[in-house]
C-alpha atoms as a PDB file:
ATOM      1  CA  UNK A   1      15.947  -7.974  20.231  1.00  0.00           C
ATOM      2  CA  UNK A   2      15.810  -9.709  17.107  1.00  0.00           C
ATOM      3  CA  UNK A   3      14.833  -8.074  13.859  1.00  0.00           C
ATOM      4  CA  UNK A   4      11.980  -8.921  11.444  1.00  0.00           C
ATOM      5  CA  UNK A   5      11.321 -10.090   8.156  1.00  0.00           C
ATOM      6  CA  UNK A   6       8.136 -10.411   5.636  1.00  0.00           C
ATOM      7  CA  UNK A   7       7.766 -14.022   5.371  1.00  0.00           C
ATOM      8  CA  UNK A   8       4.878 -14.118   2.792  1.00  0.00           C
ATOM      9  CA  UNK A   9       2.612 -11.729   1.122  1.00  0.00           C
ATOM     10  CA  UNK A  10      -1.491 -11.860  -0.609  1.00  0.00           C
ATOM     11  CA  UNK A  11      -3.662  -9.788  -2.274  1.00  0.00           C
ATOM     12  CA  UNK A  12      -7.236  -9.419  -3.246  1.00  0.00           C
ATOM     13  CA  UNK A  13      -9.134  -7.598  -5.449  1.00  0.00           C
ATOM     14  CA  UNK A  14     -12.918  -7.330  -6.358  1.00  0.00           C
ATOM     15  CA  UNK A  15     -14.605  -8.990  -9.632  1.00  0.00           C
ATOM     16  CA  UNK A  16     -15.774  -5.886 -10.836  1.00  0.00           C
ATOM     17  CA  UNK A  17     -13.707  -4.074 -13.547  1.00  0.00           C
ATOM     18  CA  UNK A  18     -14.760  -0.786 -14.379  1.00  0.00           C
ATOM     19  CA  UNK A  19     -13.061   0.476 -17.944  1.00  0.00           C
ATOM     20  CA  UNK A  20     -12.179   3.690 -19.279  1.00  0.00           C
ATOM     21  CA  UNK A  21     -15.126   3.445 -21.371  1.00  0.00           C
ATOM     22  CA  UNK A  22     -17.394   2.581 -18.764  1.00  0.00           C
ATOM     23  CA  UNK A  23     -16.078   5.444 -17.044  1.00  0.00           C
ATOM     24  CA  UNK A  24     -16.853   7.921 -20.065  1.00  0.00           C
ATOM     25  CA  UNK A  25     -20.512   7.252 -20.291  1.00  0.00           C
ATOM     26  CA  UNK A  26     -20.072   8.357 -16.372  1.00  0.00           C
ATOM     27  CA  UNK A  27     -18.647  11.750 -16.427  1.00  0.00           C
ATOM     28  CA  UNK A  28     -17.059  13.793 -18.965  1.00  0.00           C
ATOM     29  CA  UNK A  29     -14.101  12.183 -20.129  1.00  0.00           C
ATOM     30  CA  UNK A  30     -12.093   8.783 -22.114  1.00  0.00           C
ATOM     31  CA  UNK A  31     -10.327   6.191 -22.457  1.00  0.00           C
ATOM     32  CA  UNK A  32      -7.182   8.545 -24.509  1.00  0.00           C
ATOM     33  CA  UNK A  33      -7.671  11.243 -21.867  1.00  0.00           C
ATOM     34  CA  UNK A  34      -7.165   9.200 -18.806  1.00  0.00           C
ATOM     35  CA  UNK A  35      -4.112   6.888 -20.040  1.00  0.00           C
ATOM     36  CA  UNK A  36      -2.194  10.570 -21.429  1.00  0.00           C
ATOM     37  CA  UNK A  37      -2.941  11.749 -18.091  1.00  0.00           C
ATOM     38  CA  UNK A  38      -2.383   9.114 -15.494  1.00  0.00           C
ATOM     39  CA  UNK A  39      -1.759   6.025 -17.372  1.00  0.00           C
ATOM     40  CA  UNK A  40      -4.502   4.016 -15.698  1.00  0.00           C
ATOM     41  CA  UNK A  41      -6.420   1.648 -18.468  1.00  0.00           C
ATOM     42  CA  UNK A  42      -9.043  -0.010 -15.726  1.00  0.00           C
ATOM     43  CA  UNK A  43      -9.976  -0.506 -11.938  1.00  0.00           C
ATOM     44  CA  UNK A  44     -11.506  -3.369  -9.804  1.00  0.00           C
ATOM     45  CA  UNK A  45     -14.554  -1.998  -7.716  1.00  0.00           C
ATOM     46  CA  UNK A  46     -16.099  -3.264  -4.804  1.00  0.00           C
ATOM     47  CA  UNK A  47     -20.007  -3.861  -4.268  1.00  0.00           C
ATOM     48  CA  UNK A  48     -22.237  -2.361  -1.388  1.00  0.00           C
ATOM     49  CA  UNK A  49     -22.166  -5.866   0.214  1.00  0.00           C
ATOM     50  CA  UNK A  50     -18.249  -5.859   0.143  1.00  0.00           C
ATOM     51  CA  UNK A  51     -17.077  -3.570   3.090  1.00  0.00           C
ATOM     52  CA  UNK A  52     -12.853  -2.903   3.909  1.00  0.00           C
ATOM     53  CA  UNK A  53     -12.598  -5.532   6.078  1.00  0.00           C
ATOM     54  CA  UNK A  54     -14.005  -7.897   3.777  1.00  0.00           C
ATOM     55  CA  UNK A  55     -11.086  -7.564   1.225  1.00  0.00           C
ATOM     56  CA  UNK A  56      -8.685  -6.970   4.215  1.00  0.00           C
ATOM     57  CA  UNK A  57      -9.758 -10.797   5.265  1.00  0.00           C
ATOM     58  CA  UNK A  58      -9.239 -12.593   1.914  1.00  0.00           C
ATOM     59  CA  UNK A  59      -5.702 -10.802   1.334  1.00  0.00           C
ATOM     60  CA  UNK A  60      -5.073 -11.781   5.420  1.00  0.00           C
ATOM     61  CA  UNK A  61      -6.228 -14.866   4.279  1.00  0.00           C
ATOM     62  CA  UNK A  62      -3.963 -15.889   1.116  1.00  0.00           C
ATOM     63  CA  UNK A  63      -0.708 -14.349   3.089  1.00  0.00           C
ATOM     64  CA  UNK A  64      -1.532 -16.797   6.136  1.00  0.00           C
ATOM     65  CA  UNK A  65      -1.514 -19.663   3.386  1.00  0.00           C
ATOM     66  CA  UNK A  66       1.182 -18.698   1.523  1.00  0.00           C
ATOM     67  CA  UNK A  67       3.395 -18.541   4.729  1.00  0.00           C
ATOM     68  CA  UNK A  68       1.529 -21.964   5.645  1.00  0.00           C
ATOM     69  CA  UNK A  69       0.249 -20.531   8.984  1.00  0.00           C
ATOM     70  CA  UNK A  70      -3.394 -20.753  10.850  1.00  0.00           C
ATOM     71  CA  UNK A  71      -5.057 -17.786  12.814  1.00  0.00           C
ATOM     72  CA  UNK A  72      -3.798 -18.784  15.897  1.00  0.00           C
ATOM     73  CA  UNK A  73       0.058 -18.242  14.887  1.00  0.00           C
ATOM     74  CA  UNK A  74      -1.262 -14.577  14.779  1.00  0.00           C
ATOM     75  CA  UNK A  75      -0.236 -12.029  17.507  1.00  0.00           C
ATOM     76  CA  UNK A  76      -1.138  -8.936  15.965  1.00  0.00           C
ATOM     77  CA  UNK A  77      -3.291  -7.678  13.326  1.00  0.00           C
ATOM     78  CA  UNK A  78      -2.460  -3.591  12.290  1.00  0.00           C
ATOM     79  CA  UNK A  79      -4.532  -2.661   8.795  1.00  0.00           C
ATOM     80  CA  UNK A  80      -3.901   0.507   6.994  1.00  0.00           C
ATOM     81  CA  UNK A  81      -7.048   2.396   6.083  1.00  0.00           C
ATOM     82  CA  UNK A  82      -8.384   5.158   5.566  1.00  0.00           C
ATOM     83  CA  UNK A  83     -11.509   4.386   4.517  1.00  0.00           C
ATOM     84  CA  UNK A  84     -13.548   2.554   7.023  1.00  0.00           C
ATOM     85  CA  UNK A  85     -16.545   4.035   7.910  1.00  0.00           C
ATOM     86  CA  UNK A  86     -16.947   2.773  11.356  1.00  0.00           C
ATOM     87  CA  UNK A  87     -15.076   3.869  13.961  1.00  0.00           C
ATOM     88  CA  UNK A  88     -15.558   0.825  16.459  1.00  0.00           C
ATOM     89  CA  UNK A  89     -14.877  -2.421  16.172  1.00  0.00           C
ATOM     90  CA  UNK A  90     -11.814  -1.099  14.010  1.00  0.00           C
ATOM     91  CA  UNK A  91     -10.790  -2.977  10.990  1.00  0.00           C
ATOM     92  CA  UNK A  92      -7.993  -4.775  12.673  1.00  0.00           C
ATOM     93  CA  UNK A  93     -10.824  -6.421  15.218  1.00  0.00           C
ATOM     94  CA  UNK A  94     -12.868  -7.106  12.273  1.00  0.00           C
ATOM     95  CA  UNK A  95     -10.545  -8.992  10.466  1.00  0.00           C
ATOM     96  CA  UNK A  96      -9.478 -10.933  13.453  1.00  0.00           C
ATOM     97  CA  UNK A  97     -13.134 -11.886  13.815  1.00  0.00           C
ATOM     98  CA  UNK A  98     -13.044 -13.098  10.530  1.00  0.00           C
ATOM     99  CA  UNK A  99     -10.113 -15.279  10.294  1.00  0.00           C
ATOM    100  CA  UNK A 100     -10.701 -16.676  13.675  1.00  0.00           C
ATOM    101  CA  UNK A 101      -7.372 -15.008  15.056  1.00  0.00           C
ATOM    102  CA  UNK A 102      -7.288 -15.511  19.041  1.00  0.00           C
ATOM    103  CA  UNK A 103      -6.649 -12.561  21.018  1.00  0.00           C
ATOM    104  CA  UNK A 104      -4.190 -10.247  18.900  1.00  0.00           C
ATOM    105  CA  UNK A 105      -3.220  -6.618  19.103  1.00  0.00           C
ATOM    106  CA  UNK A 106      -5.478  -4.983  16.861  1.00  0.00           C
ATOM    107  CA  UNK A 107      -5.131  -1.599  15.900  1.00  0.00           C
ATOM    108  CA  UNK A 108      -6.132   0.576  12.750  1.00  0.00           C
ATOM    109  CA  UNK A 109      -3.285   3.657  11.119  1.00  0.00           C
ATOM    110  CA  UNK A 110      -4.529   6.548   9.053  1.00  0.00           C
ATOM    111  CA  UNK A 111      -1.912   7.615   6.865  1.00  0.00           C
ATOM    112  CA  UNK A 112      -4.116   7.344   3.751  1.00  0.00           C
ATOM    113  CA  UNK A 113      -1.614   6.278   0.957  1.00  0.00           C
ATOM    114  CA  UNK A 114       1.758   5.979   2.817  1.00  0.00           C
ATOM    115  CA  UNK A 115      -0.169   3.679   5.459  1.00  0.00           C
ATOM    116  CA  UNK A 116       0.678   0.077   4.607  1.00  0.00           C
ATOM    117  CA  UNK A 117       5.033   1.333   4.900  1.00  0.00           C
ATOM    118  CA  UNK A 118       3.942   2.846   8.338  1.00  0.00           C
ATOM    119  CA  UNK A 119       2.021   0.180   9.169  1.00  0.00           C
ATOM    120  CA  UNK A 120       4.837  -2.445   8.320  1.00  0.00           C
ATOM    121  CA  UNK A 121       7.094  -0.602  10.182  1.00  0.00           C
ATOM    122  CA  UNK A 122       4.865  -0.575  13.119  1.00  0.00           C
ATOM    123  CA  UNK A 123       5.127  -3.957  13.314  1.00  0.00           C
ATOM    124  CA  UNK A 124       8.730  -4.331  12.421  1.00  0.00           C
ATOM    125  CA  UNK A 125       9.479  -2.092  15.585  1.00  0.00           C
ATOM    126  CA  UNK A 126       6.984  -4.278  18.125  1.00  0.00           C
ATOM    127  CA  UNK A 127       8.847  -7.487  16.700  1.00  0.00           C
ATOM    128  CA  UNK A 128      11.755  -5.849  17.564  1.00  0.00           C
ATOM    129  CA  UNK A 129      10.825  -4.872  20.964  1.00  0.00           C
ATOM    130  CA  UNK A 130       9.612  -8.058  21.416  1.00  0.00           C
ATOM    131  CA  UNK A 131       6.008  -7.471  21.876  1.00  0.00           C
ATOM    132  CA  UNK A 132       5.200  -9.447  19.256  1.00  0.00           C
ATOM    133  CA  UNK A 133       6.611 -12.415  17.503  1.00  0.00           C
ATOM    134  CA  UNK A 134       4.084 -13.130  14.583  1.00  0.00           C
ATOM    135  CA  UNK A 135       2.153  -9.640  12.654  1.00  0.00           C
ATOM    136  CA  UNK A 136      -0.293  -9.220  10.274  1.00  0.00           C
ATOM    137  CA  UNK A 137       0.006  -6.419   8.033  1.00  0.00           C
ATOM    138  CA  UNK A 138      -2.690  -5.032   5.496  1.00  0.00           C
ATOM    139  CA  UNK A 139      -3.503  -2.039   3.340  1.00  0.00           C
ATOM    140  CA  UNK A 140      -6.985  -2.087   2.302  1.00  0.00           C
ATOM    141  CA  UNK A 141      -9.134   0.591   1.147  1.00  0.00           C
ATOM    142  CA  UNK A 142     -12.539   1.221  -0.547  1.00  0.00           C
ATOM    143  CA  UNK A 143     -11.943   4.540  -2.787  1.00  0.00           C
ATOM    144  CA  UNK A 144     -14.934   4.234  -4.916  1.00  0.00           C
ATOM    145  CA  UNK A 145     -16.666   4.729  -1.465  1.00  0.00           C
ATOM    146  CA  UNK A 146     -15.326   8.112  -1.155  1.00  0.00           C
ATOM    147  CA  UNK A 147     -14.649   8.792  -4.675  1.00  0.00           C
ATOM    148  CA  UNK A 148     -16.635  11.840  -6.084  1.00  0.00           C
ATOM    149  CA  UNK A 149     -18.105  10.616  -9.624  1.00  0.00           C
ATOM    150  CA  UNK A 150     -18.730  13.847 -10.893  1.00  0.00           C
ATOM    151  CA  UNK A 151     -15.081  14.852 -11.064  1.00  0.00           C
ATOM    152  CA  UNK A 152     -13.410  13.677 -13.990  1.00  0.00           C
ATOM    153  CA  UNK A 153     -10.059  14.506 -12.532  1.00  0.00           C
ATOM    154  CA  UNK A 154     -10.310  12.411  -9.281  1.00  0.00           C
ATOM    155  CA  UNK A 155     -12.756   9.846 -10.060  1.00  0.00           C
ATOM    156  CA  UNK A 156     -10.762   8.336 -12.662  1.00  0.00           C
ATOM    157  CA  UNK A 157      -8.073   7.542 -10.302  1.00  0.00           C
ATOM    158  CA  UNK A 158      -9.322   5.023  -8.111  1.00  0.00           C
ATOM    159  CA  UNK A 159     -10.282   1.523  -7.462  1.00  0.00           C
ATOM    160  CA  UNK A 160     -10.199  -0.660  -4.355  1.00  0.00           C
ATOM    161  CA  UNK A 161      -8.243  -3.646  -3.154  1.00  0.00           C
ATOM    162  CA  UNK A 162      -5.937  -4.793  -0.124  1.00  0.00           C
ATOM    163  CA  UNK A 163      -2.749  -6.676   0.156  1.00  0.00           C
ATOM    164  CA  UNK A 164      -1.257  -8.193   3.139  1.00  0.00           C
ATOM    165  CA  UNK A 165       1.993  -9.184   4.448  1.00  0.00           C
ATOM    166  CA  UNK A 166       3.209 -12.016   7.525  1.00  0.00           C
ATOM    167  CA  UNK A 167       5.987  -9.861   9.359  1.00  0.00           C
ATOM    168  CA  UNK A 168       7.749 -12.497  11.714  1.00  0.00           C
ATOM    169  CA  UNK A 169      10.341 -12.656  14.283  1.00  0.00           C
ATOM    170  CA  UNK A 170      14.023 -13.331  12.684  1.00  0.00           C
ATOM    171  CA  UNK A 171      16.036 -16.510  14.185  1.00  0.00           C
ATOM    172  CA  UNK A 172      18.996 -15.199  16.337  1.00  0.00           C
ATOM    173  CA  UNK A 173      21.948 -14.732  13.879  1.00  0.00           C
ATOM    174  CA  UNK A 174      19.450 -13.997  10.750  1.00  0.00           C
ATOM    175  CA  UNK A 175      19.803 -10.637   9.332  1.00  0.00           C
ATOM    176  CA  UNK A 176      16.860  -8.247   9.355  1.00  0.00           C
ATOM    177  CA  UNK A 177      14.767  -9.065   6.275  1.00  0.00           C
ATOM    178  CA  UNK A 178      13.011  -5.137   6.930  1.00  0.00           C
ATOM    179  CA  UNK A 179      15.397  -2.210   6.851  1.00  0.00           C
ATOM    180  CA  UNK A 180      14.969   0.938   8.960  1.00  0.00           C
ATOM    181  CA  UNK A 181      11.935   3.292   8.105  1.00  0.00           C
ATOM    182  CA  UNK A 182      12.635   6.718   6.617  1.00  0.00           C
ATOM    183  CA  UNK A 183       9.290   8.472   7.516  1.00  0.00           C
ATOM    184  CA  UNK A 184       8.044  12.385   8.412  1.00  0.00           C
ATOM    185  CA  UNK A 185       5.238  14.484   6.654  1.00  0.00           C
ATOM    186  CA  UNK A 186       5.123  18.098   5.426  1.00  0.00           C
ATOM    187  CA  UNK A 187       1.777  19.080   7.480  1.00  0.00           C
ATOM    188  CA  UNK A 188       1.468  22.512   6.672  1.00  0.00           C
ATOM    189  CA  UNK A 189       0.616  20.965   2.810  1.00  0.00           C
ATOM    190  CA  UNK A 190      -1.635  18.317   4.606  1.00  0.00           C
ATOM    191  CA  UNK A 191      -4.772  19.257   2.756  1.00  0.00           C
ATOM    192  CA  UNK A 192      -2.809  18.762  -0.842  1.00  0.00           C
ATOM    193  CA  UNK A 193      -4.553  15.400  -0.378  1.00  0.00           C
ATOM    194  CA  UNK A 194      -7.866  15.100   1.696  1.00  0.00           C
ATOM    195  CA  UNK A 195     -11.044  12.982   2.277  1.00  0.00           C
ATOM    196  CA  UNK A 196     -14.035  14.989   3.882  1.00  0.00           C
ATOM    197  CA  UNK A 197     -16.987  16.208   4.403  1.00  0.00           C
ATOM    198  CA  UNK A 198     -20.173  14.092   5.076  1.00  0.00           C
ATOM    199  CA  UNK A 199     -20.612  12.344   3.213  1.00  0.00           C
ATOM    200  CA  UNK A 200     -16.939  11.916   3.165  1.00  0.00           C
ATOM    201  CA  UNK A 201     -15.103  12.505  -0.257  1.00  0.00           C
ATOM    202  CA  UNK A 202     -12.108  12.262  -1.941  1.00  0.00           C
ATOM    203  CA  UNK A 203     -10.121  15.486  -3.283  1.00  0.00           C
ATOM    204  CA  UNK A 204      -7.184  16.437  -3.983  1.00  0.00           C
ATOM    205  CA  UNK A 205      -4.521  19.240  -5.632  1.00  0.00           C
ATOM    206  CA  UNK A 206      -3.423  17.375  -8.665  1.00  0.00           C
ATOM    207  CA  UNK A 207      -0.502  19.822  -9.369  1.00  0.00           C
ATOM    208  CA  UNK A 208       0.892  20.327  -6.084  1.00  0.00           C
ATOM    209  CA  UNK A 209       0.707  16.633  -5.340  1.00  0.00           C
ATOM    210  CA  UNK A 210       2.893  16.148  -8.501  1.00  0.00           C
ATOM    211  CA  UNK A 211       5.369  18.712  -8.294  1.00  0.00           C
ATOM    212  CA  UNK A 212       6.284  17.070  -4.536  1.00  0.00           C
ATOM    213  CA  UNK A 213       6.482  13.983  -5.806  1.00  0.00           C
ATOM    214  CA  UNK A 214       8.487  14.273  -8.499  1.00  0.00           C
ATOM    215  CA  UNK A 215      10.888  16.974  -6.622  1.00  0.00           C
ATOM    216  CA  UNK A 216      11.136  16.451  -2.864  1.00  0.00           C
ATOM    217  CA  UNK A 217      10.930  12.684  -2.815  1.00  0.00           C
ATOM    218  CA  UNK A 218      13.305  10.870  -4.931  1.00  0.00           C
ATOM    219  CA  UNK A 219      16.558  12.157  -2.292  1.00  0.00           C
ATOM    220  CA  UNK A 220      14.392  10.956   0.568  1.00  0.00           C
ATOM    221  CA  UNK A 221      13.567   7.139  -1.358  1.00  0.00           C
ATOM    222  CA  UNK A 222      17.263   7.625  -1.932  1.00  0.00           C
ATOM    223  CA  UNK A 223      18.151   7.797   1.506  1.00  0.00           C
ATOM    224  CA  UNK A 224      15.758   5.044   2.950  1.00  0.00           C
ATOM    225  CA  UNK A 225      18.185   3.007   0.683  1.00  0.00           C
ATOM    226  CA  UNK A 226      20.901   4.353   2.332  1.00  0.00           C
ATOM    227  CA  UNK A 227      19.508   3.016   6.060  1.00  0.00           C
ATOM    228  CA  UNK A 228      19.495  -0.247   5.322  1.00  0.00           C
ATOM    229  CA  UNK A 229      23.095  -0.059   3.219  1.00  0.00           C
ATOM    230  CA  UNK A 230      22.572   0.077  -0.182  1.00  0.00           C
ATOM    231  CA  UNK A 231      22.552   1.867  -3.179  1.00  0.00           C
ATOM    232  CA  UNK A 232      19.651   2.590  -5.853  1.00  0.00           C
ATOM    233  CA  UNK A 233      21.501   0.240  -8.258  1.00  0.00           C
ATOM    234  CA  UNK A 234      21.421  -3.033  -5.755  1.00  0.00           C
ATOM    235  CA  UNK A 235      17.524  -2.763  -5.773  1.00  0.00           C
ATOM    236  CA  UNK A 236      15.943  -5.633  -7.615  1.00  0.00           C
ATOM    237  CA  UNK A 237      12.474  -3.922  -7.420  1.00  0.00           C
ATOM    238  CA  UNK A 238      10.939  -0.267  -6.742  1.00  0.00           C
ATOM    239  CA  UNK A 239       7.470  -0.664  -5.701  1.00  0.00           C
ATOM    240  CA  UNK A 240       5.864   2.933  -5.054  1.00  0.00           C
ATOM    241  CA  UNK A 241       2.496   4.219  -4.107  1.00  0.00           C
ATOM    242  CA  UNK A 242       0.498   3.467  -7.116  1.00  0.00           C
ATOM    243  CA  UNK A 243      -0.853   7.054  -7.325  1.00  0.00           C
ATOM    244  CA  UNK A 244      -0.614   7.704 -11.352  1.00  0.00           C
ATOM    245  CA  UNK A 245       1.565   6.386 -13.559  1.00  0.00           C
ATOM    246  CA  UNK A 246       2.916  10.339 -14.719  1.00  0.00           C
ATOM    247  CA  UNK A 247       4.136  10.247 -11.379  1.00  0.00           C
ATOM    248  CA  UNK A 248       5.455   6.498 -10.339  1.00  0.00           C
ATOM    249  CA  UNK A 249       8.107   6.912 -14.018  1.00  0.00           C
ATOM    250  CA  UNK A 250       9.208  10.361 -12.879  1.00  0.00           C
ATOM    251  CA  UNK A 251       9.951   9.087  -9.394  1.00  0.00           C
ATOM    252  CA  UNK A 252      11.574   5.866 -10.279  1.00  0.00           C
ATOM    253  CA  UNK A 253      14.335   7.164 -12.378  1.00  0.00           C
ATOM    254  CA  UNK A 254      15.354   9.953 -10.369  1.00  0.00           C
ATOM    255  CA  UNK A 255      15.964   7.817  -7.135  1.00  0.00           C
ATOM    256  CA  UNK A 256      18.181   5.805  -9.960  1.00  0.00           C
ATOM    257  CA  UNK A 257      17.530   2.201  -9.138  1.00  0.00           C
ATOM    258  CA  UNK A 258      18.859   1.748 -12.727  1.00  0.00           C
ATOM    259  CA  UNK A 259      18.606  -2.425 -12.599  1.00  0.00           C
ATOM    260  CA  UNK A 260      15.114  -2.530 -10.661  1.00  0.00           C
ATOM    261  CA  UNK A 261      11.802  -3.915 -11.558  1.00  0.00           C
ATOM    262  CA  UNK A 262       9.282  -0.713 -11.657  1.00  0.00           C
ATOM    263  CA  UNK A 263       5.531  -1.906  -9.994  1.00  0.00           C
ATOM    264  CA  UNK A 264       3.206  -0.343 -12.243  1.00  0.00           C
ATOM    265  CA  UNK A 265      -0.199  -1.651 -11.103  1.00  0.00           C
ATOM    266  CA  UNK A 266      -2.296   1.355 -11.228  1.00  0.00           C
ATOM    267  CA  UNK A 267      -2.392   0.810 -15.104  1.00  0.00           C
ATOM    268  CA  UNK A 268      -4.671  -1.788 -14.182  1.00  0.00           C
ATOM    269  CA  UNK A 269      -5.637  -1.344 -10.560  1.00  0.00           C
ATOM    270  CA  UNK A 270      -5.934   2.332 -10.363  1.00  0.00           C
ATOM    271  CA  UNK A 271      -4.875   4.259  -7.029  1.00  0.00           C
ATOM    272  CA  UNK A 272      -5.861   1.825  -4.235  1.00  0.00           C
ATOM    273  CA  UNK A 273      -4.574   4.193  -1.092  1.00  0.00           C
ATOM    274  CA  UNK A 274      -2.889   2.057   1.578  1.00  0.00           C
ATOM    275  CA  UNK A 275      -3.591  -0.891  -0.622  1.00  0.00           C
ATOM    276  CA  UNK A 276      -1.580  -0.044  -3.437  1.00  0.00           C
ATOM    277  CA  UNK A 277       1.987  -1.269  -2.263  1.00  0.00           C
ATOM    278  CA  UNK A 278       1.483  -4.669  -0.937  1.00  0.00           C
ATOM    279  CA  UNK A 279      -1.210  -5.310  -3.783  1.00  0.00           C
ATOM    280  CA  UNK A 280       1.422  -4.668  -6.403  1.00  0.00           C
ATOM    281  CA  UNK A 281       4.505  -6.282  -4.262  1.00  0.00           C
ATOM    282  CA  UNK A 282       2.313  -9.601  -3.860  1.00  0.00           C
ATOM    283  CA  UNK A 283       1.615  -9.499  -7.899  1.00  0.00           C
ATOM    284  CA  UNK A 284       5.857  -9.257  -8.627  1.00  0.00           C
ATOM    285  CA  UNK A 285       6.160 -12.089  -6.450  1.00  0.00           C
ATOM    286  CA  UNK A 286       3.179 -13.787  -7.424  1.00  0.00           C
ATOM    287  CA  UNK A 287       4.679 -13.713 -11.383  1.00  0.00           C
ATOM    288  CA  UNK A 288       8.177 -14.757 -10.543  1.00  0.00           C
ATOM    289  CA  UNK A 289       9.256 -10.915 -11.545  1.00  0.00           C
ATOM    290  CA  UNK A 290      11.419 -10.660  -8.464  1.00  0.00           C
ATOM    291  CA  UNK A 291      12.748 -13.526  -5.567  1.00  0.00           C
ATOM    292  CA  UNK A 292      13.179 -14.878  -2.005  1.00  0.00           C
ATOM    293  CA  UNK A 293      15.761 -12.359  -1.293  1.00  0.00           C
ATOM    294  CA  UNK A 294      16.041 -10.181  -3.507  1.00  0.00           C
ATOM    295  CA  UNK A 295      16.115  -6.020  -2.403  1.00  0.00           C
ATOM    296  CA  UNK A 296      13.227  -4.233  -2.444  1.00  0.00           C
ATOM    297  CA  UNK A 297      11.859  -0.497  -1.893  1.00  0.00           C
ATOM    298  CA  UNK A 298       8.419  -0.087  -0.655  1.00  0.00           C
ATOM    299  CA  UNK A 299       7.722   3.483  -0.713  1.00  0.00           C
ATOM    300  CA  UNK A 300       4.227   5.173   0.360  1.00  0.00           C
ATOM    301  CA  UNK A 301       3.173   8.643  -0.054  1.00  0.00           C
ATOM    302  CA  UNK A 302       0.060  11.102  -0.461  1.00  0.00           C
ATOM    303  CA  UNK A 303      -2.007  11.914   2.033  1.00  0.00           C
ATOM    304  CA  UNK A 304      -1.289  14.427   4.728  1.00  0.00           C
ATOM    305  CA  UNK A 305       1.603  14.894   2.046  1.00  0.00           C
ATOM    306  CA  UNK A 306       2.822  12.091   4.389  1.00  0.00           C
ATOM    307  CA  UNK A 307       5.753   9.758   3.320  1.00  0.00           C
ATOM    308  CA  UNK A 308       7.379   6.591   4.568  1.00  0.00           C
ATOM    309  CA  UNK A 309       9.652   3.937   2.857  1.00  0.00           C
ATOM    310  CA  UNK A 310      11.974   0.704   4.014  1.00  0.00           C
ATOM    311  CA  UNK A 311      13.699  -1.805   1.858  1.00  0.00           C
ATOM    312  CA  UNK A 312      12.828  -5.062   2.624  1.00  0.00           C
ATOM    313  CA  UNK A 313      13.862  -8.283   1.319  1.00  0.00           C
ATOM    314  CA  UNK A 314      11.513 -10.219  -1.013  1.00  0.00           C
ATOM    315  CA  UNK A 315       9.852 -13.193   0.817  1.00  0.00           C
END
């Protein structure tokens, strides 16, 4: 058993920006009332014609060429949704069908906004075990699908996107580039967050949401640190769930990673679900912000008040 590392990363994002001022002649709101309450200045949207797996394949796509790989180096695809609308083919087969990958694993998780961290570490532990040797791993999500654009509150949140990782198979004697996965849920707060109804939409209790957040998680980010050895301050970067930025400044300074990089994407992303964390990861890296090797905390969290986080090191 050998353990894994993320070898490169991508992202994609559609041409469409949609503004706080766009948004105001929308619904009842602007541009100073969305930035003093969640920070967010604009938002990429997708088209009808642009479905997950589409932006799932182009961020597949650019992590495959960063890491200088084809499809067929591929072994298994896992994508983090939650907002695919069919249920069969699942994403996962759908992106494999686009890229041309031969014959993978291919499986779909749900874990709405902390599903790219499970999903990573999904594929972490079947490198591990040996079942795989070569993983895809991407968060995508389509929120303006499920968005409700009558609510000022919610509405204003989100945009769509997907990011991607290439988790590989360390060489014997190579230390794990992805630490051990802190991860659990508080169920009996599961519908804090929620997408549903038919058609299905996107709600949530704004308060509640925080208040956990900014309270609960900063010991549990803390000790996710503490699994794979090190302290707050060795962190180079903090990359969160880009929920709202009221909540990502809170959060960073009480886990106390006092010399890290802070991801702040959702000022001009918006919340991107299982997207969010490899979308804003890939742009650090992409900008020279952080470095092969370098420490870094991926933390998800949100829906079904669900949680995971791992520090990895910086491909």
């Amino acid at each position: 058993m050998h353990g894994s590392r993320i070898s490169a990363l991508g992202h994609y994002q559609p041409a469409r920006v949609l503004t706080n001022e766009d948004l105001a002649g929308m619904v009842d709101t602007s541009d100073e009332w969305i930035r003093s309450r969640v920070g967010i200045h604009s938002r990429r949207i997708a088209g009808p014609d642009e479905p997950v797996d589409e932006l799932a394949g182009h961020a597949a796509a650019k992590a495959l060429a960063s890491a200088g790989l084809t499809p067929a180096d591929v072994d298994m695809v896992v994508v983090a949704t939650s907002t695919a609308i069919d249920r069969s083919p699942n994403t996962a087969a759908r992106v494999a069908a686009r890229l041309g990958i031969p014959g993978p694993a291919a499986l779909d998780l749900n874990v709405v906004c902390a599903g790219f961290t499970h999903a990573l570490a999904t594929a972490d532990h079947a490198v591990r075990a040996g079942s795989s040797s070569r993983a895809l791993v991407i968060g995508a999500d389509k929120m303006s699908e499920v968005a409700d654009w009558t609510d000022r509150t919610t509405c204003v949140l989100v945009g769509d996107g997907a990011g991607a990782a290439v988790v590989e198979a360390c060489a014997p004697g190579e230390e794990a580039g992805i630490g051990p996965v802190l991860w659990g849920s508080v169920p009996e707060m599961g519908d804090a967050v929620r997408i549903e109804g038919t058609p299905p939409r996107f709600a949530q209790e704004g308060q509640s949401v925080y208040r956990w957040a900014t309270t609960r998680l900063p010991a549990i980010a803390r000790q996710a640190c503490e699994r794979s050895g090190l302290e707050p301050a060795d962190l180079a970067a903090v990359v969160l769930h880009q929920a709202n930025l009221r909540i990502i400044e809170p959060l960073a300074a009480k886990i106390g990673a006092v010399n890290a990089v802070v991801a702040r994407d959702v000022v001009e992303s918006g919340n991107t679900s299982a997207a969010s964390i490899p979308l804003a990861f890939s742009k650090l890296v992409e900008r020279g912000e952080i470095t092969a090797g370098d420490p870094v905390l991926l933390f998800g969290f949100g829906g079904n008040l669900s949680y995971a986080g791992q520090v990895v090191r910086c491909p």
